[in-house]
C-alpha atoms as a PDB file:
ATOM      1  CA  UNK A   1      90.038 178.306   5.180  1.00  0.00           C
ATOM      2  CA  UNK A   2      88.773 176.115   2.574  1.00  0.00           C
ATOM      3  CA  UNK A   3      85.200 174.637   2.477  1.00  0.00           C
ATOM      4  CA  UNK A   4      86.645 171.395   2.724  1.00  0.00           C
ATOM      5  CA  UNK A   5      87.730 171.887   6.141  1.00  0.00           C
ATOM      6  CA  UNK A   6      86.564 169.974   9.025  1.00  0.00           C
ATOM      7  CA  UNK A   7      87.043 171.161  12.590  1.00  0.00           C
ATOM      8  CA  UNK A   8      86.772 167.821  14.550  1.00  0.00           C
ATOM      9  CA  UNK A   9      85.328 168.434  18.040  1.00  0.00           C
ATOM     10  CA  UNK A  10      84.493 165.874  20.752  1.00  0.00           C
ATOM     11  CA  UNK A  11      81.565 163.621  20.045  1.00  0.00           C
ATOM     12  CA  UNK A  12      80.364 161.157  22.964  1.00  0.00           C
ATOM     13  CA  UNK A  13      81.397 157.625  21.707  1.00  0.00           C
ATOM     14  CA  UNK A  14      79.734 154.551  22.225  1.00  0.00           C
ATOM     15  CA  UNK A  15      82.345 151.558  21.771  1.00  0.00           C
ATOM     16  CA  UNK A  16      81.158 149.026  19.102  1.00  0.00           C
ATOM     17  CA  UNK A  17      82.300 145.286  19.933  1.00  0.00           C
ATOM     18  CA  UNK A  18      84.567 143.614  17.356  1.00  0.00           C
ATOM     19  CA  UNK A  19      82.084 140.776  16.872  1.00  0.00           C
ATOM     20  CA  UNK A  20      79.238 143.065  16.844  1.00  0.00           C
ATOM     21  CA  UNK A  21      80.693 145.135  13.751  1.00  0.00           C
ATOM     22  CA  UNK A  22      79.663 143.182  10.634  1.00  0.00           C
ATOM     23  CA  UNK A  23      76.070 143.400  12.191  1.00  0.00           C
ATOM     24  CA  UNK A  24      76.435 147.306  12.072  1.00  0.00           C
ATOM     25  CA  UNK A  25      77.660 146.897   8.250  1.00  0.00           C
ATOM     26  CA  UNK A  26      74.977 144.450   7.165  1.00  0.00           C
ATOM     27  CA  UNK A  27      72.087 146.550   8.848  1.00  0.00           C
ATOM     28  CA  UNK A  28      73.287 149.742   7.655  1.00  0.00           C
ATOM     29  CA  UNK A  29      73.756 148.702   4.288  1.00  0.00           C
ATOM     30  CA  UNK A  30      69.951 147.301   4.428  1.00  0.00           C
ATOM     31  CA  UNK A  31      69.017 151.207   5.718  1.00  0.00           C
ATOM     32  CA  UNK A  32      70.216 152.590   2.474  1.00  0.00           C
ATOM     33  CA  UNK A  33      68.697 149.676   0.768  1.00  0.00           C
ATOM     34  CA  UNK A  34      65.433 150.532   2.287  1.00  0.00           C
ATOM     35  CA  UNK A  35      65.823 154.116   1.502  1.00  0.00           C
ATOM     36  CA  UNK A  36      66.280 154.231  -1.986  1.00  0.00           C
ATOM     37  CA  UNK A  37      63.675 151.790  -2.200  1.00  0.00           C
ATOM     38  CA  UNK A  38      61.324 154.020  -1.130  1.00  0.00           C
ATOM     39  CA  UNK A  39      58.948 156.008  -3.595  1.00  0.00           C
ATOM     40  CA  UNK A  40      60.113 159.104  -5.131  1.00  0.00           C
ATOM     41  CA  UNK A  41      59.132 161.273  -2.689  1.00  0.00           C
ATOM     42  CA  UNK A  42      60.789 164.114  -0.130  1.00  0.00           C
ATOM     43  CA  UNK A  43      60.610 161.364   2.591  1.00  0.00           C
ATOM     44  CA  UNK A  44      62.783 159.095   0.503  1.00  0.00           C
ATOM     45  CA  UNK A  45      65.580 161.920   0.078  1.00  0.00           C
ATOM     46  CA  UNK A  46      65.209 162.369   3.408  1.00  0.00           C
ATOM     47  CA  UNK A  47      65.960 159.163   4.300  1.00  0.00           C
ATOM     48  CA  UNK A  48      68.845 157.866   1.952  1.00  0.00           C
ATOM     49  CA  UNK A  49      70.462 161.283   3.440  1.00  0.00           C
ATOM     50  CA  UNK A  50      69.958 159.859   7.363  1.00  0.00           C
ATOM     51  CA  UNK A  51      70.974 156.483   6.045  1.00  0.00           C
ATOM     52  CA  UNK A  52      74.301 157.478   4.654  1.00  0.00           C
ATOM     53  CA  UNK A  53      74.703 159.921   7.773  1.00  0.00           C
ATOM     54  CA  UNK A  54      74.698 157.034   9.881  1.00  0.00           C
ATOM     55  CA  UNK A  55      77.112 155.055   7.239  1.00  0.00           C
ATOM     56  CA  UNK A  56      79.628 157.994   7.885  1.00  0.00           C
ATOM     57  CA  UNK A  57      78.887 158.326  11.196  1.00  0.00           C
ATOM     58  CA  UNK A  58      79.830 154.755  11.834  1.00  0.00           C
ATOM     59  CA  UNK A  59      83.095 154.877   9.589  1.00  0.00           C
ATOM     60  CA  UNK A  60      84.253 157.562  11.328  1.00  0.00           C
ATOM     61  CA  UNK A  61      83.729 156.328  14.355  1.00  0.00           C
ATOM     62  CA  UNK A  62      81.980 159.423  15.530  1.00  0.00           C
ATOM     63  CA  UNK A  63      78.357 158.009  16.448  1.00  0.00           C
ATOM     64  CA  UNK A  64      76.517 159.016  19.383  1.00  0.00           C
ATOM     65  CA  UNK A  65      75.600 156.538  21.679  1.00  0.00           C
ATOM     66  CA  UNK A  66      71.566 157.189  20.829  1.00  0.00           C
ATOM     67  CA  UNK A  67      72.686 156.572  17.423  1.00  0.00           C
ATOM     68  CA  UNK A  68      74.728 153.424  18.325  1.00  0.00           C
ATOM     69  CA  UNK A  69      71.567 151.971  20.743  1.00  0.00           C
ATOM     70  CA  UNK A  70      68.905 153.132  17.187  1.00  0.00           C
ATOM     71  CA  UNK A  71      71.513 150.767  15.236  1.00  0.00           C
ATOM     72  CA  UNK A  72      72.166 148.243  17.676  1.00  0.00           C
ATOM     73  CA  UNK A  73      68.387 147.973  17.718  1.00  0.00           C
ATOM     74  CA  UNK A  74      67.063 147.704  14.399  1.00  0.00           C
ATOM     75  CA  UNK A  75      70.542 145.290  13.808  1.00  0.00           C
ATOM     76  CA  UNK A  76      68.969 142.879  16.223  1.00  0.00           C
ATOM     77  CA  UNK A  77      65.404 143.182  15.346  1.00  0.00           C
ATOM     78  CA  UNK A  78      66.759 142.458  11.208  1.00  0.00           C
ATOM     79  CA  UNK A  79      69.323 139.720  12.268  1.00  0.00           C
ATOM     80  CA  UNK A  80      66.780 138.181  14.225  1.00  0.00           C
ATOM     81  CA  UNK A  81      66.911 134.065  14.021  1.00  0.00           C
ATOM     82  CA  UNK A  82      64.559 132.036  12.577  1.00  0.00           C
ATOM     83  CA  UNK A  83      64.159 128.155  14.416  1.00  0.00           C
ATOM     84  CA  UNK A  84      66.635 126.025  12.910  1.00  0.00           C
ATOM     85  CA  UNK A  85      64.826 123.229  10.815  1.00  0.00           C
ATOM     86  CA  UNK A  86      67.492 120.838  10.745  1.00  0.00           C
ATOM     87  CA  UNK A  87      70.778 120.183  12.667  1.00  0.00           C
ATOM     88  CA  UNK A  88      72.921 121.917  10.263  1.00  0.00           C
ATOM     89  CA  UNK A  89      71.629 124.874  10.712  1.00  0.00           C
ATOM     90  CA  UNK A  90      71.631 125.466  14.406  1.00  0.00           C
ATOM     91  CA  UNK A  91      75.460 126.822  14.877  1.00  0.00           C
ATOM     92  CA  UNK A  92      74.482 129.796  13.050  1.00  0.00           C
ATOM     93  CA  UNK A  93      71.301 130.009  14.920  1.00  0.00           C
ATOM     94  CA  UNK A  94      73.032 129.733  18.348  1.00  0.00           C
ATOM     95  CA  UNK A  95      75.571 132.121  16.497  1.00  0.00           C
ATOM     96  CA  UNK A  96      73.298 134.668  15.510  1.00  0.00           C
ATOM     97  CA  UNK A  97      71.039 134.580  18.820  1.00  0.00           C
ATOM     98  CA  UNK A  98      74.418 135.272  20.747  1.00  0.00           C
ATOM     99  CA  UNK A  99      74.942 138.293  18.359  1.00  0.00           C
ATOM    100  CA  UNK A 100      71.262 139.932  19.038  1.00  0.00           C
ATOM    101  CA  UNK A 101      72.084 139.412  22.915  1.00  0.00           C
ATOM    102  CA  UNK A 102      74.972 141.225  22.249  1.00  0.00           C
ATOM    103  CA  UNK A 103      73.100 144.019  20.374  1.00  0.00           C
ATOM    104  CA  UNK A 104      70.543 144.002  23.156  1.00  0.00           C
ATOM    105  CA  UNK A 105      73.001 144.700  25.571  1.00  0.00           C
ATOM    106  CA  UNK A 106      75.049 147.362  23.912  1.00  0.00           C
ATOM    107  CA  UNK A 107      71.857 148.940  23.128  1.00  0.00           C
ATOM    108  CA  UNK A 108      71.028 149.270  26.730  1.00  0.00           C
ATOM    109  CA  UNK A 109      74.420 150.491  27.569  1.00  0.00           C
ATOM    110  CA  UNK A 110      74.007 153.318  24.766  1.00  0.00           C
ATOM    111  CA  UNK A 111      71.200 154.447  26.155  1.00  0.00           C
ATOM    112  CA  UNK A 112      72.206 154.662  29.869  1.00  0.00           C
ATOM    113  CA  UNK A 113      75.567 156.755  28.038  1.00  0.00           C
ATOM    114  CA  UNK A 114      72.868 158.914  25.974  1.00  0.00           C
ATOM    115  CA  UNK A 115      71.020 159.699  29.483  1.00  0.00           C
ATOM    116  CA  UNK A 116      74.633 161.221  30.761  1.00  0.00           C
ATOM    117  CA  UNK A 117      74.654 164.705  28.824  1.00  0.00           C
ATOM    118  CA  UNK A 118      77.354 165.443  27.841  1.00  0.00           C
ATOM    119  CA  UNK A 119      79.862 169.089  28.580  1.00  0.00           C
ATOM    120  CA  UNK A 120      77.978 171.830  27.091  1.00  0.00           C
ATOM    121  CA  UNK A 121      80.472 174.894  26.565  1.00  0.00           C
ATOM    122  CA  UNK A 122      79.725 178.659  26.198  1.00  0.00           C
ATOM    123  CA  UNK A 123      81.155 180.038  23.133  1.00  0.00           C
ATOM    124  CA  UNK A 124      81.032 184.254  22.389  1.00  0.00           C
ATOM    125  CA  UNK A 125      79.051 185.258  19.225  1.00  0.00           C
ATOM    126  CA  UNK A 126      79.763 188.401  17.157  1.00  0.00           C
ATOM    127  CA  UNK A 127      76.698 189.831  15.311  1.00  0.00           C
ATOM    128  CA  UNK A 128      77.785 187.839  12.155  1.00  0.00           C
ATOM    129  CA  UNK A 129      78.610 184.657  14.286  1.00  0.00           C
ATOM    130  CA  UNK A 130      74.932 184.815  16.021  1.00  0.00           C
ATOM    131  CA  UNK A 131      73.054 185.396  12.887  1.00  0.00           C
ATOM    132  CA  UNK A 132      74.485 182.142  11.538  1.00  0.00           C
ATOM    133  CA  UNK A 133      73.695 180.222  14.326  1.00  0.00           C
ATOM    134  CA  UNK A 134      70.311 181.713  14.630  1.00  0.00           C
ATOM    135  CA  UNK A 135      69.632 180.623  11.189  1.00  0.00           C
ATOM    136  CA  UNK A 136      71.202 177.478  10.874  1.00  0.00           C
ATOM    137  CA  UNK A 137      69.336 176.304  14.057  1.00  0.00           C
ATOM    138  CA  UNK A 138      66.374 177.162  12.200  1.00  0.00           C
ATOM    139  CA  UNK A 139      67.320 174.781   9.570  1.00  0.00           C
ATOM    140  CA  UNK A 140      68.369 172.148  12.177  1.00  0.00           C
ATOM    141  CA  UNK A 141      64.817 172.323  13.387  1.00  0.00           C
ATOM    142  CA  UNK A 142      63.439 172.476  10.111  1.00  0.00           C
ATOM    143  CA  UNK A 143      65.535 169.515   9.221  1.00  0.00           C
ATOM    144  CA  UNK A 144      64.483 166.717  11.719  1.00  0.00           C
ATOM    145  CA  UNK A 145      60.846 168.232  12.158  1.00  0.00           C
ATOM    146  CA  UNK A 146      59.726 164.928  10.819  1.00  0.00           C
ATOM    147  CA  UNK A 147      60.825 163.074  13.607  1.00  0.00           C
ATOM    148  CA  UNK A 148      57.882 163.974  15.335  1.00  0.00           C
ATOM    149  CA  UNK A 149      55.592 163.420  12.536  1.00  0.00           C
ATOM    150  CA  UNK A 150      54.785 159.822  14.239  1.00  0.00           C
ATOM    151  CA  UNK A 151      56.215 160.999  17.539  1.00  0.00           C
ATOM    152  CA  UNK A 152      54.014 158.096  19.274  1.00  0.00           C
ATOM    153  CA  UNK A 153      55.446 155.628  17.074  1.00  0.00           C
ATOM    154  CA  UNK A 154      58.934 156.190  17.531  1.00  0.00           C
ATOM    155  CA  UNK A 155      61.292 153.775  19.131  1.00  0.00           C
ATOM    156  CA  UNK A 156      63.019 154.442  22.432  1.00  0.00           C
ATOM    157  CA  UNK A 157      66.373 155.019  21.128  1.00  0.00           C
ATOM    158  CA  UNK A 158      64.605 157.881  18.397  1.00  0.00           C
ATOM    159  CA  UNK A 159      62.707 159.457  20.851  1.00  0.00           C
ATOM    160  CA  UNK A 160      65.892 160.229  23.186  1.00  0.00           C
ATOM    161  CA  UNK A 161      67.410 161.604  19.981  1.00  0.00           C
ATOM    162  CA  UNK A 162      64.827 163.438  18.496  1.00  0.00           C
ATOM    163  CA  UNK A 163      64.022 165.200  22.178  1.00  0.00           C
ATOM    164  CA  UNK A 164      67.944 165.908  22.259  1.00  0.00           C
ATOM    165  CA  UNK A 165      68.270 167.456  19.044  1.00  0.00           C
ATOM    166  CA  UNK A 166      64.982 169.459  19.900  1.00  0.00           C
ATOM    167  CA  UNK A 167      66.233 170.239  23.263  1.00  0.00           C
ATOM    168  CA  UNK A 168      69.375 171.605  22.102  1.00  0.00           C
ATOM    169  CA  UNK A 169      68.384 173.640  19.287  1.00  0.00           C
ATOM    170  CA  UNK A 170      65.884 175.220  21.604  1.00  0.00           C
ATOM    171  CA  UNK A 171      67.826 176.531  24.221  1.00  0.00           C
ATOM    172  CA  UNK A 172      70.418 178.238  21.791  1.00  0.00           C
ATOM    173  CA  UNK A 173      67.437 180.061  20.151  1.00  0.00           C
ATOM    174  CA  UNK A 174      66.155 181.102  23.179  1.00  0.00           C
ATOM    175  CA  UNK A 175      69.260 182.620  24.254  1.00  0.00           C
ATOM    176  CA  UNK A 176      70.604 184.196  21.167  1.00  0.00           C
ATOM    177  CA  UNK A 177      67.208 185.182  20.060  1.00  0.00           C
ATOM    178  CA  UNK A 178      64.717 183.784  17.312  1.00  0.00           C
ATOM    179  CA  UNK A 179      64.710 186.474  15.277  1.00  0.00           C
ATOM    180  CA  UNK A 180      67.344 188.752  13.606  1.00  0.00           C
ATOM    181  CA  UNK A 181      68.827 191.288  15.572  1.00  0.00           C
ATOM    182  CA  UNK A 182      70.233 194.642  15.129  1.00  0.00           C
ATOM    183  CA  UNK A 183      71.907 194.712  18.276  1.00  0.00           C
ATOM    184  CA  UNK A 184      75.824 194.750  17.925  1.00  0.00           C
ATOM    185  CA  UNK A 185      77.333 193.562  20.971  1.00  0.00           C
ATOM    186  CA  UNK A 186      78.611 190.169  21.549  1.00  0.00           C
ATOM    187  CA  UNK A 187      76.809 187.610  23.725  1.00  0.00           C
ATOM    188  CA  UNK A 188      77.423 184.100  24.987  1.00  0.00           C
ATOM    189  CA  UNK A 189      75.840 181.072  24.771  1.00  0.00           C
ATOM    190  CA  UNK A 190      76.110 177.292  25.745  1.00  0.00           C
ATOM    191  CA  UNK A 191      76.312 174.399  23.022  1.00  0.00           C
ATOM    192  CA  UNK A 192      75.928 171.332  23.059  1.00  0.00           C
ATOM    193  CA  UNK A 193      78.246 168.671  21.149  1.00  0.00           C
ATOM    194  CA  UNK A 194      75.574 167.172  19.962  1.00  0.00           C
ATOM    195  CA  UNK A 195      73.996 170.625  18.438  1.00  0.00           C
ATOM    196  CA  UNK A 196      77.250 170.589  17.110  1.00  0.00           C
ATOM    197  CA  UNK A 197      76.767 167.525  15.592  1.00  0.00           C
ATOM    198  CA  UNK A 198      73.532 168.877  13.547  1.00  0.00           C
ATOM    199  CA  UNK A 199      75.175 171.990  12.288  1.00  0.00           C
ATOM    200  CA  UNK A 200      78.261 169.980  11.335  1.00  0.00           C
ATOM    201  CA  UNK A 201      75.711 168.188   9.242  1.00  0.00           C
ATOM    202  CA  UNK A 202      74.568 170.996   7.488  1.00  0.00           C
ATOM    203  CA  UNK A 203      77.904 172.359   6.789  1.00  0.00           C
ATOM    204  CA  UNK A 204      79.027 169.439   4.824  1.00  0.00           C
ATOM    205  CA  UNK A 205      75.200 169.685   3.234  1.00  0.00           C
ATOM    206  CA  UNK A 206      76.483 173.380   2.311  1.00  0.00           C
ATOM    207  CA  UNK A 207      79.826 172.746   0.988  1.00  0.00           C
ATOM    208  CA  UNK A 208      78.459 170.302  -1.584  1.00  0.00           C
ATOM    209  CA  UNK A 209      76.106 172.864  -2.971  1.00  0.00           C
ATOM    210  CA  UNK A 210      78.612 175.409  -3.375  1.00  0.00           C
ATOM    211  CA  UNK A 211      80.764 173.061  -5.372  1.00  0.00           C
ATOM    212  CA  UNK A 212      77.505 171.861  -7.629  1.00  0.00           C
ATOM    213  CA  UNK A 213      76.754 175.864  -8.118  1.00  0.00           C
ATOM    214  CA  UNK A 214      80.142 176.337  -9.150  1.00  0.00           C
ATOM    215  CA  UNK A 215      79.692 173.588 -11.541  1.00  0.00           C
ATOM    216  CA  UNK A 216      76.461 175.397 -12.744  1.00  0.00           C
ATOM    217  CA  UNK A 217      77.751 178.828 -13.175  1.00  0.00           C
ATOM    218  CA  UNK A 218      80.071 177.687 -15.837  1.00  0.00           C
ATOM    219  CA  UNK A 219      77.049 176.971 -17.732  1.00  0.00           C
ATOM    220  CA  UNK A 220      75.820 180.243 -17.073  1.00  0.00           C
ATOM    221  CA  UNK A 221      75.665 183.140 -20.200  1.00  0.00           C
ATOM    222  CA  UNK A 222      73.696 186.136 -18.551  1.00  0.00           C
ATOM    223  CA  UNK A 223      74.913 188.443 -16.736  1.00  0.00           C
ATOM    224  CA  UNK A 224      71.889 188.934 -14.240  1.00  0.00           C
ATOM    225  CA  UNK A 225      72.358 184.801 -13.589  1.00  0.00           C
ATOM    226  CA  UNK A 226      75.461 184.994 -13.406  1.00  0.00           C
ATOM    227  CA  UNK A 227      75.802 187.948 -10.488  1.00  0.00           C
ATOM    228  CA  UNK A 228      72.707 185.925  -9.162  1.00  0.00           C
ATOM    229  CA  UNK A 229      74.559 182.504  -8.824  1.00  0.00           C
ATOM    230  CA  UNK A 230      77.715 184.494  -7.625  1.00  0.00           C
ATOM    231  CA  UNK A 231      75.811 186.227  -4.737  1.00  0.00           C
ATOM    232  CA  UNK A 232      73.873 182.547  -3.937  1.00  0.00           C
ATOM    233  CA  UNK A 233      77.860 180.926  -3.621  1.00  0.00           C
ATOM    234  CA  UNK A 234      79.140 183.997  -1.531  1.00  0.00           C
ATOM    235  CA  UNK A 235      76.239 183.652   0.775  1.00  0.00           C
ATOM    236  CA  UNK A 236      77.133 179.812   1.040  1.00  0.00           C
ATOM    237  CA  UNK A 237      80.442 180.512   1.697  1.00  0.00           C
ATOM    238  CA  UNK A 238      80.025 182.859   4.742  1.00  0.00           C
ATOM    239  CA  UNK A 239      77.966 180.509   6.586  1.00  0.00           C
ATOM    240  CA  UNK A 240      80.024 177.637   5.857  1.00  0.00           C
ATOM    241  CA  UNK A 241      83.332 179.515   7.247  1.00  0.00           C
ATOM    242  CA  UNK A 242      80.461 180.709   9.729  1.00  0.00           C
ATOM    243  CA  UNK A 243      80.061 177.081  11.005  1.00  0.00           C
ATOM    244  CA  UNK A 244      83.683 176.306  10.869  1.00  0.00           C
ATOM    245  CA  UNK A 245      84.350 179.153  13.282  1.00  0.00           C
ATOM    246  CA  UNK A 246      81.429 177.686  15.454  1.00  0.00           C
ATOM    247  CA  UNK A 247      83.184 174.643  15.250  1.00  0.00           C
ATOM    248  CA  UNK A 248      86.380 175.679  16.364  1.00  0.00           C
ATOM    249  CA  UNK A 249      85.279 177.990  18.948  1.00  0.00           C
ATOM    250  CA  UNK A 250      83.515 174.885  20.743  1.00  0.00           C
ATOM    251  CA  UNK A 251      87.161 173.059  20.590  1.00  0.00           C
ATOM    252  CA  UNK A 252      89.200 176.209  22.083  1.00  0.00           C
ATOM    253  CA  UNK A 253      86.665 176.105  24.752  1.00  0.00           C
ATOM    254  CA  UNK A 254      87.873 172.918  26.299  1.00  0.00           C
ATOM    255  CA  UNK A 255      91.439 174.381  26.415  1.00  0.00           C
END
C-alpha cells in the first residue's frame, strides 16, 4: 500500500449551514493568519499546524462537532458587529448579528452532538500492530499536551476536546499497556473514532517526512548516513502502513 493512502473511517459530522460557510472561511483563514504571525517559536509551529488541520478538516468535511462548536465560536466572537454609525451601514449590521446568532446556535448544537460519544469498536492487535499504537498514542499525548498548559483558560468547546482526546488516548494505553511488551499473543482493544482521528493526524505528519528524507538521502555521500537515513525511512514506513492497518481494521469492524 502506498504512503499516500488514506483509509477513510467514520468521523461524527456536525452539518455547517450554507449561510454560515463563508464565516467558517473568513475565520479560518484569520487562524492561519494569526499563526504565522506569531513569534518564531515551537508554539507558533504548533499552531499554523492546528490551523491548517482545521482548514482540511473543514474542506473535507470531516470536522468533529467540538471542532465545528471551537469554530463556530471564535467565528462569532471575530465577526462580531460593531453599532452602525450611520443608516447605511445597518443592513450589514442586522446581517452580520443574524450570522453570530446563527453561529451561537450551531455552536450549542455541536456541543450537545460532542456530549453523544460516539461507537467505539474493538479492533485485535498483533505484537507489531500494538507496539505502534502504544507508541503513536504516546505521541498523540505528547502532541496536544499543551492544551492543558492554560487548562483554566480554555474555552468550553477546547476543554470538551482536549478531555476527549486525553480520554481516549488513555484508555487504549491502559489496555494495551504503556510500555513495550514482549508478550506475543494478540489482544483487543476499543477505539475511539475520534482517537482515530489523532493518529490519522500523525500518519499524514509521517508520510510527509518520509518523502522530505527521501529528498535528503539523494544528497547523501556516506555510507554510514546513508544506511542511517535508510533505516530512519524504513522505520517511517512500518508505522505508517502500521496506522493504515489501524485504520482499516476500525472500518471492517462496522461490517
Amino acid at each position: 500500500m502506498d504512503i499516500s493512502d488514506r483509509i477513510e473511517f467514520e468521523v461524527p459530522l456536525a452539518a455547517i449551514p450554507d449561510r454560515l460557510v463563508f464565516a467558517f472561511e473568513e475565520w479560518l483563514r484569520e487562524l492561519i493568519r494569526q499563526a504565522c504571525d506569531r513569534d518564531d517559536s515551537p508554539e507558533r509551529q504548533v499552531a499554523v499546524v492546528e490551523a491548517a488541520h482545521l482548514r482540511d478538516g473543514f474542506l473535507a468535511g470531516s470536522l468533529t462537532p467540538v471542532q465545528v462548536a471551537e469554530l463556530a465560536a471564535g467565528a462569532a466572537g471575530w465577526l462580531q458587529p460593531e453599532w452602525p454609525e450611520n443608516a447605511e451601514e445597518v443592513g450589514e449590521v442586522e446581517h452580520l448579528a443574524s450570522v453570530t446568532r446563527g453561529l451561537l446556535e450551531l455552536r450549542d448544537r455541536a456541543l450537545v452532538a460532542a456530549r453523544s460519544r460516539p461507537q467505539r469498536r474493538v479492533v485485535s492487535l498483533d505484537p507489531g500492530l500494538r507496539e505502534v499504537l502504544r507508541s503513536q498514542t504516546l505521541q498523540v499525548l505528547d502532541y496536544n499536551h499543551h492544551r492543558f498548559e492554560e487548562v483554566l483558560d480554555l474555552a468550553p468547546a477546547e476543554l470538551l476536546d482536549a478531555a476527549a482526546i486525553f480520554r481516549d488516548a488513555l484508555a487504549v494505553l491502559d489496555t494495551i499497556g504503556w510500555l513495550p511488551t514482549a508478550q506475543n499473543e494478540t489482544v483487543t482493544v476499543t477505539i475511539a473514532p475520534g482517537h482515530l482521528v489523532e493518529l490519522d493526524r500523525l500518519r499524514a505528519d509521517l508520510a510527509m517526512r518520509v518523502l522530505d528524507r527521501l529528498d535528503s538521502r539523494e544528497r547523501l555521500t556516506e555510507p554510514e548516513e546513508i544506511t542511517e537515513a535508510d533505516e530512519a525511512i524504513a522505520a517511517d514506513r512500518r508505522t505508517v502502513h502500521g496506522l493504515l492497518q489501524l485504520a482499516q481494521q476500525h472500518a471492517d469492524a462496522e461490517r
